[in-house]
Protein backbone atom coordinates (compact mmCIF):
# COMPACT_ATOMS: atom_id res chain seq x y z
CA UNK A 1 45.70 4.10 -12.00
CA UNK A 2 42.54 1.58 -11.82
CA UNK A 3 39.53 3.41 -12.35
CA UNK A 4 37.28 3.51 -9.36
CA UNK A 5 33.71 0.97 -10.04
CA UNK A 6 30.68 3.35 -10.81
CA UNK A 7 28.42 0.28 -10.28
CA UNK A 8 28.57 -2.87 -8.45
CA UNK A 9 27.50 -4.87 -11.82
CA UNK A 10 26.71 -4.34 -15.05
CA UNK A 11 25.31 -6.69 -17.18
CA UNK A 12 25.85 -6.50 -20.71
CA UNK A 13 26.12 -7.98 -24.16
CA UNK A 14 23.00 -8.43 -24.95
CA UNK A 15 19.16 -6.73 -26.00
CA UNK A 16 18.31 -4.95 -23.87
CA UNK A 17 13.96 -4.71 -23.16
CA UNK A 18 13.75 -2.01 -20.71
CA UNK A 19 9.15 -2.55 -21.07
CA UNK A 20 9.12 1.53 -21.03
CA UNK A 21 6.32 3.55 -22.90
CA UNK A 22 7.87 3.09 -26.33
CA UNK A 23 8.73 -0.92 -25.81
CA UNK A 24 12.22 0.04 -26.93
CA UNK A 25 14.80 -2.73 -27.89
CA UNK A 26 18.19 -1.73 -27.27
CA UNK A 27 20.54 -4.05 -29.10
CA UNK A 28 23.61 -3.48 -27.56
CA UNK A 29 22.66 -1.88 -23.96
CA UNK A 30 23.89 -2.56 -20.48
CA UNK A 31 22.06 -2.78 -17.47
CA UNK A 32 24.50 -0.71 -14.19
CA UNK A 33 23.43 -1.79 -10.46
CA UNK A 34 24.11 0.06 -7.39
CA UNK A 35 23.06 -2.18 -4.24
CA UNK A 36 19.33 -3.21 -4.86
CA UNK A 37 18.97 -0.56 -7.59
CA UNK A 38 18.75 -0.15 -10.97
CA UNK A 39 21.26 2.83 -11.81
CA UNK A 40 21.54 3.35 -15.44
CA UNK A 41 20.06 1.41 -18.61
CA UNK A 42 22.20 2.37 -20.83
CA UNK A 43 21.13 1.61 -25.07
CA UNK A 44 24.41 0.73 -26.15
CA UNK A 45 28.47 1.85 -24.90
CA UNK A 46 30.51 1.27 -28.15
CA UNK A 47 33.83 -0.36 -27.00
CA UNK A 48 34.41 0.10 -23.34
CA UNK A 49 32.06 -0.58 -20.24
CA UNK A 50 31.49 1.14 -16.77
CA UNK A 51 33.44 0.30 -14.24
CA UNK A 52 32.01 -1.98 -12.03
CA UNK A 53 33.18 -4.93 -9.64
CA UNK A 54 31.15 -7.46 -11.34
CA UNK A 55 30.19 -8.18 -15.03
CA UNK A 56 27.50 -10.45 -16.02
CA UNK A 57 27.94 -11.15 -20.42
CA UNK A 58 24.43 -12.04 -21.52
CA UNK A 59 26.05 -13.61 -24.54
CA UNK A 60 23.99 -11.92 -26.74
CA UNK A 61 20.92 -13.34 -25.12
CA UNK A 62 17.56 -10.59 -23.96
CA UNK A 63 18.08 -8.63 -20.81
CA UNK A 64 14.75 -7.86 -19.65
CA UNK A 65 12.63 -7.40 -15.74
CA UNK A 66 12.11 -10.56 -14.06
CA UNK A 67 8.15 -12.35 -14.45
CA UNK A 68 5.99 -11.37 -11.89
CA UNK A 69 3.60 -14.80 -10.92
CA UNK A 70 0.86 -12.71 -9.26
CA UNK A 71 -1.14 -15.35 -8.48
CA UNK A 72 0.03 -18.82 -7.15
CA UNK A 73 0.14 -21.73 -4.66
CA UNK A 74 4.18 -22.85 -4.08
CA UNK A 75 3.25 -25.24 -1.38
CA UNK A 76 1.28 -27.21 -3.32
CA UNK A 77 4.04 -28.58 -5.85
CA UNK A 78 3.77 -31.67 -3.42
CA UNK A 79 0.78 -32.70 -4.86
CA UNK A 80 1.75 -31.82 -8.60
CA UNK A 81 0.24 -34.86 -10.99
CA UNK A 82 -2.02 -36.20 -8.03
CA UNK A 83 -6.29 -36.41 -8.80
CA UNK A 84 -5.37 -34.76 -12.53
CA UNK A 85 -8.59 -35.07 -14.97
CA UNK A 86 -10.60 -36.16 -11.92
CA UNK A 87 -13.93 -33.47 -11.96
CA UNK A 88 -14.38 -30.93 -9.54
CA UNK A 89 -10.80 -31.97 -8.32
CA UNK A 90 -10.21 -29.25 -5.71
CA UNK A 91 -13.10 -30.21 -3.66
CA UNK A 92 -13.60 -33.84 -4.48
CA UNK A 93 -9.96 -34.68 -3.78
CA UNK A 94 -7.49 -31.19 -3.11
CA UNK A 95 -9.14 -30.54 -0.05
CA UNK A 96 -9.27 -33.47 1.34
CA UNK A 97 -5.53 -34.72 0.68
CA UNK A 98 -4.96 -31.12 2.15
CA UNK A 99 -7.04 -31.78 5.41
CA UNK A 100 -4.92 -34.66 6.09
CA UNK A 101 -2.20 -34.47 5.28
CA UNK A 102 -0.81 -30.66 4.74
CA UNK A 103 1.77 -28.83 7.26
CA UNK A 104 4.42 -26.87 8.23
CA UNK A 105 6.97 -29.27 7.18
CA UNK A 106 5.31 -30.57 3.76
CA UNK A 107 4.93 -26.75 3.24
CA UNK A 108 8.17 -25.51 3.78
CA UNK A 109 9.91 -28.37 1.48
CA UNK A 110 7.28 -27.91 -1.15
CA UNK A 111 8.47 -24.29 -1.19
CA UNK A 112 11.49 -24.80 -1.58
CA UNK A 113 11.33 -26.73 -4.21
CA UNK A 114 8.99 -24.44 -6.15
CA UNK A 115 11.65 -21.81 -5.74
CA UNK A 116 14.03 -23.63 -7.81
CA UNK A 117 11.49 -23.85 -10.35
CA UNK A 118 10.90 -20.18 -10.32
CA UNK A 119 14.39 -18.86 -10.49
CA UNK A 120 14.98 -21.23 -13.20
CA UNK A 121 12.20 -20.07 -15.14
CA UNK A 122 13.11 -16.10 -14.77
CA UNK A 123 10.27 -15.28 -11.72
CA UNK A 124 11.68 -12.50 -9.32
CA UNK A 125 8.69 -12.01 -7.84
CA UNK A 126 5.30 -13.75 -6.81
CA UNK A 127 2.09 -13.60 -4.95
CA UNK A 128 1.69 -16.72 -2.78
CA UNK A 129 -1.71 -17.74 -1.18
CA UNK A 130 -1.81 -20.55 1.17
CA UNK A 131 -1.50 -22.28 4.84
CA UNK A 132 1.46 -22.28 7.01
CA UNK A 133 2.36 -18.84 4.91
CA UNK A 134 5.10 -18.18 7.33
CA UNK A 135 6.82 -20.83 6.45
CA UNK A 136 6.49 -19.54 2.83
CA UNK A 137 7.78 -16.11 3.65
CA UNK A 138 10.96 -17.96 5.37
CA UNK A 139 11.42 -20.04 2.40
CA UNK A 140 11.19 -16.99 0.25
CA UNK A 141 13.31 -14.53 2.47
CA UNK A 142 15.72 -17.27 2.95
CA UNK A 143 16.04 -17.83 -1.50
CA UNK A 144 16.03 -13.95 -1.82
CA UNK A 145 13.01 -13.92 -3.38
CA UNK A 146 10.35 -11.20 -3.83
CA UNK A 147 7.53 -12.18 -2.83
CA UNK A 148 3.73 -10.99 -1.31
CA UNK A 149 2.59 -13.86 0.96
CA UNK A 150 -0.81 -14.29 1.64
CA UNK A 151 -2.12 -16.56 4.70
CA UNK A 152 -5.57 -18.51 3.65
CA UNK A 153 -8.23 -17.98 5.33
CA UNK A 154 -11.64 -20.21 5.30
CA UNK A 155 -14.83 -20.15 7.71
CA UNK A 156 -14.71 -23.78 7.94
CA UNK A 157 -11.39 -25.69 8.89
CA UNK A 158 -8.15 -25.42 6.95
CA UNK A 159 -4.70 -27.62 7.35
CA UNK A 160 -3.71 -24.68 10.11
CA UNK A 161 -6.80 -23.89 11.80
CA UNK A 162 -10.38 -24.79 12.89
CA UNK A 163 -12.01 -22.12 11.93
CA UNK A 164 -12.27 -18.68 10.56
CA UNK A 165 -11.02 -17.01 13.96
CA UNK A 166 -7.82 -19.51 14.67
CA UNK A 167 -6.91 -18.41 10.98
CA UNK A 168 -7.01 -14.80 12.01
CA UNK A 169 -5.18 -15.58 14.76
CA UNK A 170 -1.97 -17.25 12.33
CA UNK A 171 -1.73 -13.45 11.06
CA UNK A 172 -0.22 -11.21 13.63
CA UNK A 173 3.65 -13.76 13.80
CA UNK A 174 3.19 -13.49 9.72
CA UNK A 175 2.86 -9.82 9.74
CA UNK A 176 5.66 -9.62 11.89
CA UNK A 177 7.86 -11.63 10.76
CA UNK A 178 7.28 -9.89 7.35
CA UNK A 179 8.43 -6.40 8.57
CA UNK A 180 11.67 -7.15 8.90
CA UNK A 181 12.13 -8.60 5.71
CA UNK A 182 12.72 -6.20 3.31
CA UNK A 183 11.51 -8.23 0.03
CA UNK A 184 8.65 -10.09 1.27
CA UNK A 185 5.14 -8.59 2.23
CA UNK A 186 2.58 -10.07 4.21
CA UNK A 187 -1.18 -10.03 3.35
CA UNK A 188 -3.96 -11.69 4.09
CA UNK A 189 -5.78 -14.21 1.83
CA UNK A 190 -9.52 -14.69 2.09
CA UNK A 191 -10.07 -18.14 -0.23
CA UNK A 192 -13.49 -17.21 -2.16
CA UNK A 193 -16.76 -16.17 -1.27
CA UNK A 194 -18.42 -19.34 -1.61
CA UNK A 195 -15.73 -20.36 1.66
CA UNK A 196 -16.29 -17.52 3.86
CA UNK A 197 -19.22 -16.31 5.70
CA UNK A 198 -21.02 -13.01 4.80
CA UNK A 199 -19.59 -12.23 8.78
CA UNK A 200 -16.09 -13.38 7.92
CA UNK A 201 -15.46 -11.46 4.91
CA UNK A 202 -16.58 -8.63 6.56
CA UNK A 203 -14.10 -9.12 9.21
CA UNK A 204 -11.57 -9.87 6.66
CA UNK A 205 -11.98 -6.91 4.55
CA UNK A 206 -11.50 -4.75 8.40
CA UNK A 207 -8.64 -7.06 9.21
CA UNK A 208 -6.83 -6.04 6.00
CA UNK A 209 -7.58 -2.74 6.49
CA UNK A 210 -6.82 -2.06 10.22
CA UNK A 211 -3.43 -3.63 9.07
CA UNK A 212 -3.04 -2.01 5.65
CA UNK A 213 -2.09 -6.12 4.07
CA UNK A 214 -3.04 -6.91 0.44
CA UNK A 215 -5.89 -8.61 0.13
CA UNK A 216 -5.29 -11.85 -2.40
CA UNK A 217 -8.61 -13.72 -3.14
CA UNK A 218 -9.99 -16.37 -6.02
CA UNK A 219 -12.75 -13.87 -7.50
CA UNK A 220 -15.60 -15.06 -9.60
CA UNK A 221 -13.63 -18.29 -11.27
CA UNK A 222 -16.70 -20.83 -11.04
CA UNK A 223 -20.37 -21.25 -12.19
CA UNK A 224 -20.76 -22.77 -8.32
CA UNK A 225 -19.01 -19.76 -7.16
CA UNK A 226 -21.87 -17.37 -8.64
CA UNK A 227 -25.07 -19.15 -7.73
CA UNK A 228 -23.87 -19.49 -4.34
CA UNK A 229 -23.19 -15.71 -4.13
CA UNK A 230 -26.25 -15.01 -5.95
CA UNK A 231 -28.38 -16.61 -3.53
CA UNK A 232 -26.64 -15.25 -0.27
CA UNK A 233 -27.21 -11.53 -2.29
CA UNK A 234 -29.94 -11.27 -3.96
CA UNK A 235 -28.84 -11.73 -7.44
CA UNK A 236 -25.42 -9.68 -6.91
CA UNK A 237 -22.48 -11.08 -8.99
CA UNK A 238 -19.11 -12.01 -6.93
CA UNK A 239 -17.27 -8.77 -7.93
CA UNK A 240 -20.53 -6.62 -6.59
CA UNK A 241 -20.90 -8.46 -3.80
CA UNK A 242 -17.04 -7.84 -2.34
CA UNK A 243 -17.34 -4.61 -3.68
CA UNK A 244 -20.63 -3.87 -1.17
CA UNK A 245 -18.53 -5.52 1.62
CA UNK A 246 -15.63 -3.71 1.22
CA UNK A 247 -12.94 -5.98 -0.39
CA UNK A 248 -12.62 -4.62 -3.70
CA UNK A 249 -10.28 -1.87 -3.34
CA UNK A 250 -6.33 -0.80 -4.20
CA UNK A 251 -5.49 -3.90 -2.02
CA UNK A 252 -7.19 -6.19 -3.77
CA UNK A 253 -5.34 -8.62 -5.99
CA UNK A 254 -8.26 -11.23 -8.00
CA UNK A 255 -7.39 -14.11 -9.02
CA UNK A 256 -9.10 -15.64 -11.92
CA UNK A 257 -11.60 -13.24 -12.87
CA UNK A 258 -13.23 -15.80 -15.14
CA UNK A 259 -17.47 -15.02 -14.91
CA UNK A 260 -17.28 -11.18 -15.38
CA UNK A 261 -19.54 -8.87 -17.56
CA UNK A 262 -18.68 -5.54 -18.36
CA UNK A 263 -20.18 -3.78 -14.90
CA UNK A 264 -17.76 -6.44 -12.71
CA UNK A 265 -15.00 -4.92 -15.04
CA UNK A 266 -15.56 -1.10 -14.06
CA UNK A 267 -16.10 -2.03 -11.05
CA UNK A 268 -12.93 -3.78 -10.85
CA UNK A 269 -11.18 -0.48 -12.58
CA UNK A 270 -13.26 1.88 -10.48
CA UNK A 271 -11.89 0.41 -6.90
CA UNK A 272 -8.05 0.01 -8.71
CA UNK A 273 -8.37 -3.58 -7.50
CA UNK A 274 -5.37 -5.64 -9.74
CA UNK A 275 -6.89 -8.89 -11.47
CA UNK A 276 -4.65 -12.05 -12.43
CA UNK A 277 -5.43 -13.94 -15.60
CA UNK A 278 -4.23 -18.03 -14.71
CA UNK A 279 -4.78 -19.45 -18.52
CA UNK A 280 -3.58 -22.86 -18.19
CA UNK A 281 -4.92 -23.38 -14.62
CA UNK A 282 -8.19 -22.62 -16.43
CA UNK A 283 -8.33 -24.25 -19.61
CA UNK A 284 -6.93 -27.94 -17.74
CA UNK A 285 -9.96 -27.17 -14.88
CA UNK A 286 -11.99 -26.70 -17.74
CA UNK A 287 -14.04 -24.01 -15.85
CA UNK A 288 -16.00 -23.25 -18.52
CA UNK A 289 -14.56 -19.57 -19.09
CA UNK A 290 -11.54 -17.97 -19.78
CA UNK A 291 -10.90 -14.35 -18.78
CA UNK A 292 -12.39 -11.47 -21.31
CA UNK A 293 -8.64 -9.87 -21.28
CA UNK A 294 -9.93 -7.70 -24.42
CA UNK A 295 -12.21 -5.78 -22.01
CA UNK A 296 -9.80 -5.75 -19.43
CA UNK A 297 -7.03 -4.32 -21.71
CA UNK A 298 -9.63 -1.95 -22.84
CA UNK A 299 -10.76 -0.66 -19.61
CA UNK A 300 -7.12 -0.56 -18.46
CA UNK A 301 -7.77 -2.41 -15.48
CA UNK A 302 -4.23 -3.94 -13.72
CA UNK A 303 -3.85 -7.37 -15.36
CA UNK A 304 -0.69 -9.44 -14.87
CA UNK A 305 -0.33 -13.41 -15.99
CA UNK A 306 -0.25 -16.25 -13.23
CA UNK A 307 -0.53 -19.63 -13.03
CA UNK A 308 -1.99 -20.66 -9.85
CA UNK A 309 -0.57 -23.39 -8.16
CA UNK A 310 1.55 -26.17 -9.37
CA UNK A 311 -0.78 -28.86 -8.97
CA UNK A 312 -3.29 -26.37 -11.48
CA UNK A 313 -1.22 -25.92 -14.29
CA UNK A 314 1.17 -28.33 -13.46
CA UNK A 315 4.11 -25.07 -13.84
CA UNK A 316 4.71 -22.58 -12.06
CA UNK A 317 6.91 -20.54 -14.72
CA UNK A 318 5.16 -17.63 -16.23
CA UNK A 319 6.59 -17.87 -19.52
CA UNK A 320 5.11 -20.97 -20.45
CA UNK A 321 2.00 -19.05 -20.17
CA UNK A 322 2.50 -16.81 -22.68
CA UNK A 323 1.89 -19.10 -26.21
CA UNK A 324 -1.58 -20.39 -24.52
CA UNK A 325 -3.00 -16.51 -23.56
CA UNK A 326 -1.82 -15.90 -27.01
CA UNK A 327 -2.88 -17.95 -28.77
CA UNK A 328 -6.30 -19.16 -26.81
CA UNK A 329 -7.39 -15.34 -26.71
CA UNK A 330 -6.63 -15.05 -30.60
CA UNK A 331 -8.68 -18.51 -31.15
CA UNK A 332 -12.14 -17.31 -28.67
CA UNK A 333 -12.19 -13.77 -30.40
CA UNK A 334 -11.92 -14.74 -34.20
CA UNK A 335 -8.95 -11.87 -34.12
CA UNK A 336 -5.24 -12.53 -35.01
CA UNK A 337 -4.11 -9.22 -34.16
CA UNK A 338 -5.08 -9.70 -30.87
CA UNK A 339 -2.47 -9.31 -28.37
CA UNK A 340 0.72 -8.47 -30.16
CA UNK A 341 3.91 -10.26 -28.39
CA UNK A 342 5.11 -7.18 -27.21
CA UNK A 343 2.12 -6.60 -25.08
CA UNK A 344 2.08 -9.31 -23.82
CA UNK A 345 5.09 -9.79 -21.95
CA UNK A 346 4.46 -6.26 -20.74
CA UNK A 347 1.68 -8.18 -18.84
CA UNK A 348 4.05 -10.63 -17.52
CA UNK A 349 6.14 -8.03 -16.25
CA UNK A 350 4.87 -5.08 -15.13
CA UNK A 351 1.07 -6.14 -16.02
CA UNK A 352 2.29 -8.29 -12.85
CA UNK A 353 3.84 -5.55 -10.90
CA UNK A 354 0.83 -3.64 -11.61
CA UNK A 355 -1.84 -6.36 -10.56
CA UNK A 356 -0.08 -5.87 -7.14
CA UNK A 357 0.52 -2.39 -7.04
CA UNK A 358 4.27 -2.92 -7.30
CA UNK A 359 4.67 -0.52 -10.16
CA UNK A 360 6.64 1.59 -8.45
CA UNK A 361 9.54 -0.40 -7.59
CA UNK A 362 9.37 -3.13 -10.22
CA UNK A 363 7.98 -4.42 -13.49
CA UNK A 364 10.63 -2.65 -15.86
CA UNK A 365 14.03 -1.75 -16.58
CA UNK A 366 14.20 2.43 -14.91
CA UNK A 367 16.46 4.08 -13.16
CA UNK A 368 15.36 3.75 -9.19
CA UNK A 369 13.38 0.26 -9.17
CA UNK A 370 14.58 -2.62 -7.81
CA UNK A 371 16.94 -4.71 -9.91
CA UNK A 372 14.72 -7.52 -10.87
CA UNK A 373 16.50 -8.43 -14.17
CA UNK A 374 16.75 -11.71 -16.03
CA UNK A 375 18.98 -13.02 -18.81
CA UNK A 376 17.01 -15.15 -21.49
CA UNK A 377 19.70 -16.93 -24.02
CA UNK A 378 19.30 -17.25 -27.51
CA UNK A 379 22.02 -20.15 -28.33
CA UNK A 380 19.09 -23.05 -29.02
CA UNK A 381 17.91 -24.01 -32.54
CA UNK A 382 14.67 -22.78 -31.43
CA UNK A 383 15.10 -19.63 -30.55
CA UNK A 384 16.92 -18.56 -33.83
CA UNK A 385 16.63 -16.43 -35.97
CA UNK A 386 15.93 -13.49 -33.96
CA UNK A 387 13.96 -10.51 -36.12
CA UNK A 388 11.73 -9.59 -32.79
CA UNK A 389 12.78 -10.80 -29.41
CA UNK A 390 9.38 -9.96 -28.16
CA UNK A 391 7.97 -12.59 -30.70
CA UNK A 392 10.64 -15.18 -30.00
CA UNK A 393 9.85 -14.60 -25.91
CA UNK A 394 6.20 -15.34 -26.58
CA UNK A 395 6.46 -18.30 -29.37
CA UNK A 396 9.70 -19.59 -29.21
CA UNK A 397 11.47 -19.41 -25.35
CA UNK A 398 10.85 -21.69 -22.34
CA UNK A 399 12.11 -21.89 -19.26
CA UNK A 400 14.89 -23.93 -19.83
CA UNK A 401 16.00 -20.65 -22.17
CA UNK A 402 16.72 -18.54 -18.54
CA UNK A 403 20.38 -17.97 -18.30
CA UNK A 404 20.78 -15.22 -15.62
CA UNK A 405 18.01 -14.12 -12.52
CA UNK A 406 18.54 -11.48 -10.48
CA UNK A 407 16.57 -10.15 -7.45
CA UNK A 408 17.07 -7.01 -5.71
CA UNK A 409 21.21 -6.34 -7.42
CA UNK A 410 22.00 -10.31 -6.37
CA UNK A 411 21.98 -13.09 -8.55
CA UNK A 412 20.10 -16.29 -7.59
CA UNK A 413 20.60 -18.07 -10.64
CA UNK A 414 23.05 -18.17 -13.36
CA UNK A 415 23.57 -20.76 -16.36
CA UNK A 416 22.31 -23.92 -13.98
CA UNK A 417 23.71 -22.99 -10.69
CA UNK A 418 22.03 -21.65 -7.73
CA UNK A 419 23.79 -19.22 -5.50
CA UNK A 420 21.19 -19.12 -2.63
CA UNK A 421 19.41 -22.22 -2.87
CA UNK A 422 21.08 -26.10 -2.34
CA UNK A 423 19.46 -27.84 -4.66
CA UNK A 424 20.52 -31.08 -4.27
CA UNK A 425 19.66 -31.13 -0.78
CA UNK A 426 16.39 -29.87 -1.43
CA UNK A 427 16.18 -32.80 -4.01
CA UNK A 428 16.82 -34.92 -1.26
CA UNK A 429 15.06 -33.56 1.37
CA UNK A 430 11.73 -33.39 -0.73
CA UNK A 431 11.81 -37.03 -2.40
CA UNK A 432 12.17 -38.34 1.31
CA UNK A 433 9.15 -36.59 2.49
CA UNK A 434 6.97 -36.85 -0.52
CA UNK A 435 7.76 -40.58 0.02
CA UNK A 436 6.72 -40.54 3.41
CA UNK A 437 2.73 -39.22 2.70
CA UNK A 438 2.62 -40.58 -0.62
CA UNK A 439 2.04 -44.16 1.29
CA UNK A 440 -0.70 -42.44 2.86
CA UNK A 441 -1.95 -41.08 -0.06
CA UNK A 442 -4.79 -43.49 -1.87
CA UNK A 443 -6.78 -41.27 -4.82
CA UNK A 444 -9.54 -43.84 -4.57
CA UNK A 445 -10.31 -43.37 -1.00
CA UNK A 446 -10.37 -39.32 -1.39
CA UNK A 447 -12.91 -40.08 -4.52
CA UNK A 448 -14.50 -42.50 -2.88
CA UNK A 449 -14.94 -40.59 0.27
CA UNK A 450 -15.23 -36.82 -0.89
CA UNK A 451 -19.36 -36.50 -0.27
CA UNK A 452 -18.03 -35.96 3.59
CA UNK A 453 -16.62 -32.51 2.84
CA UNK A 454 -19.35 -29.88 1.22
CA UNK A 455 -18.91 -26.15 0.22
CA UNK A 456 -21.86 -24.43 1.50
């Protein structure tokens, strides 16, 4: 008689890093799904597995939660390698090249494309804040993956509006569109505070909470940044300044987080606001800062690891990131033991979830959250030997190391091949139309030219 499948899949054969209290390491588990749901993580099961109707061997490789990228830009991987090591790129060139030549089309191809990136690198879930965000949330929903997409908002004009109440006014089909789509979240995105009115933001934080959205903003990441809030409040830094408006709260995912003192952090903690910490964005900007993650570990305030946008970093995978915070944070504080590996991809997993209040349903490997899973190999020189896969995830892996990613119980990715994205097409399809502006495109003329757009 065949035995009846207990789970839909199992995956199995391999280490199992659940990320619970104890940062376990199971060395022979298995991973059961039922639906969208993790059912049982098992540590090990001797000689004979579950029935199930599908079996994904890890091949002795780490089974761990996806990343979580809570803080990033996927549209923008049209513009990757344009204006680098130019100063004070975003305004002097980004916003510009955005102005003229950024929309729904450029958008929705430059998503696409990002999304092979981020299945490839192990990312089940992300925070995305741009223009044109329902075409992100289509791209997403479409790629099955998680996502919280944030439309941009600006006083001044943006690639999809004139002003601060045509942006509004791009929210309501994004909000619906987003409740019916059961892994992607719509929230609102308020750029900075140096690019929004004292009225606006006010409106803003209202908007977000008439609608109950997430609130994803670019908090206190330049020098610039805090004079100009300084001046418009009397001396207040950013962080006290959105906190006296309204906008620090549970909905509140900061990016950046850079020009913080100790008050900014219990502030921060106080409201249950999450924070992102974008190292490579930041050191390549050269901004001047990193994050003080020490005092934000400390203060157990919600910290996950981003990158911001592609054109930032360069990458969009979160794994990369994990050598530089590492390593960088280690270097600043004169401290070695900083950071231990195993901590830190706990950040990049449910640090992540937690930086967007996703905690609930992902970030680890428990009975009842969403199966987010991925499947990192171990079968390259580099990654051998293995005494600690947490060390070997933080100094050895890369992206190319992602075997198996899994979203919600359905794999989107496995050993090369994508099962809900055409990537040759989108190959195609992007090359054409990056072809098209890049004629358009002259980085002389935006340098030449920038003193015509001002932040004020």
């Amino acid at each position: 008689m065949t035995q009846k499948p207990h789970f839909d899949t199992v995956i199995h054969n391999g280490i199992v890093l659940p990320i619970d209290d104890d940062m376990s390491i199971y060395n022979k588990g298995y991973v059961g799904i039922i639906g969208t749901e993790i059912a049982r993580v098992s540590p090990e099961y001797g000689d004979t597995l579950p029935a199930a109707k599908t079996y994904v061997d890890a091949d002795g490789g780490i089974i761990m939660p996806g990343f979580v990228n809570p803080h990033t830009h996927i549209p923008l991987s049209c513009f990757r390698g344009m204006g680098d090591d130019i100063p004070n790129r975003l305004i002097r060139y980004i916003f510009p090249l955005e102005r003229t030549h950024m929309n729904a089309d450029l958008v929705r191809v430059s998503s696409q494309l990002s999304l092979l990136e981020c299945f490839a690198a192990g990312v089940t879930c992300l925070a995305d804040m741009y223009y044109f965000e329902t075409e992100v949330a289509k791209a997403c929903n479409d790629a099955h993956m998680r996502s919280v997409v944030g439309q941009t908002v600006m006083s001044g004009p943006t690639p999809d509006s004139c002003n601060f109440t045509q942006a509004l006014d791009t929210l309501p089909s994004l909000i619906e569109y987003c409740a019916n789509t059961p892994l992607i979240d719509a929230a609102i995105a308020p750029h900075a505070p140096y690019t929004l009115e004292h009225e606006d933001l006010i409106k803003t934080a209202d908007f977000a909470e008439r609608h109950h959205l997430p609130i994803l903003m670019h908090v206190a990441e330049t020098a610039k940044e805090c004079d100009i809030v300084a001046n418009r409040s009397n001396g207040q830094s950013p962080v006290q300044y959105l906190n006296n408006i309204g906008l620090m709260n549970p909905h509140m995912v900061a990016g950046h987080c850079l020009y913080m003192d100790d008050g900014d952090w219990d502030i921060l903690v106080a409201t249950d606001a999450g924070a992102v910490h974008n190292m490579s964005a930041n050191l390549k900007s050269a901004k001047g800062k990193i994050m003080d993650l020490p005092t934000a570990v400390a203060k157990n305030a919600r910290v996950g690891i981003g990158t911001d946008g592609p054109i930032s970093g360069n990458t969009i995978d979160v794994i990369g990131q994990l050598p530089l915070v590492a390593k960088v944070q280690k270097f600043i504080h004169d401290d070695a033991s900083l950071f231990p590996c195993a901590q830190l991809v706990q950040m990049a997993t449910l640090g992540g979830a937690r930086a967007l209040h996703m905690e609930h349903k992902i970030g680890s490997l428990s009975v009842g959250k969403q199966a987010d899973i991925i499947v990192v190999g171990l079968d390259h020189p580099h990654m051998l030997p293995t005494y600690d896969p947490y060390t070997v995830l933080v100094y050895s892996a890369r992206a190319s190391d992602i075997r198996v990613t899994c979203v919600g119980g359905k794999i989107v990715y496995e050993n090369g091949t994508y099962h809900t994205l055409d990537k040759q097409h989108i190959f195609h399809t992007a090359n054409r139309t990056f072809a098209k502006y890049a004629k358009n495109v002259h980085m002389e003329y935006y340098i030449a030219h920038y003193s015509t757009f001002r932040v004020t």
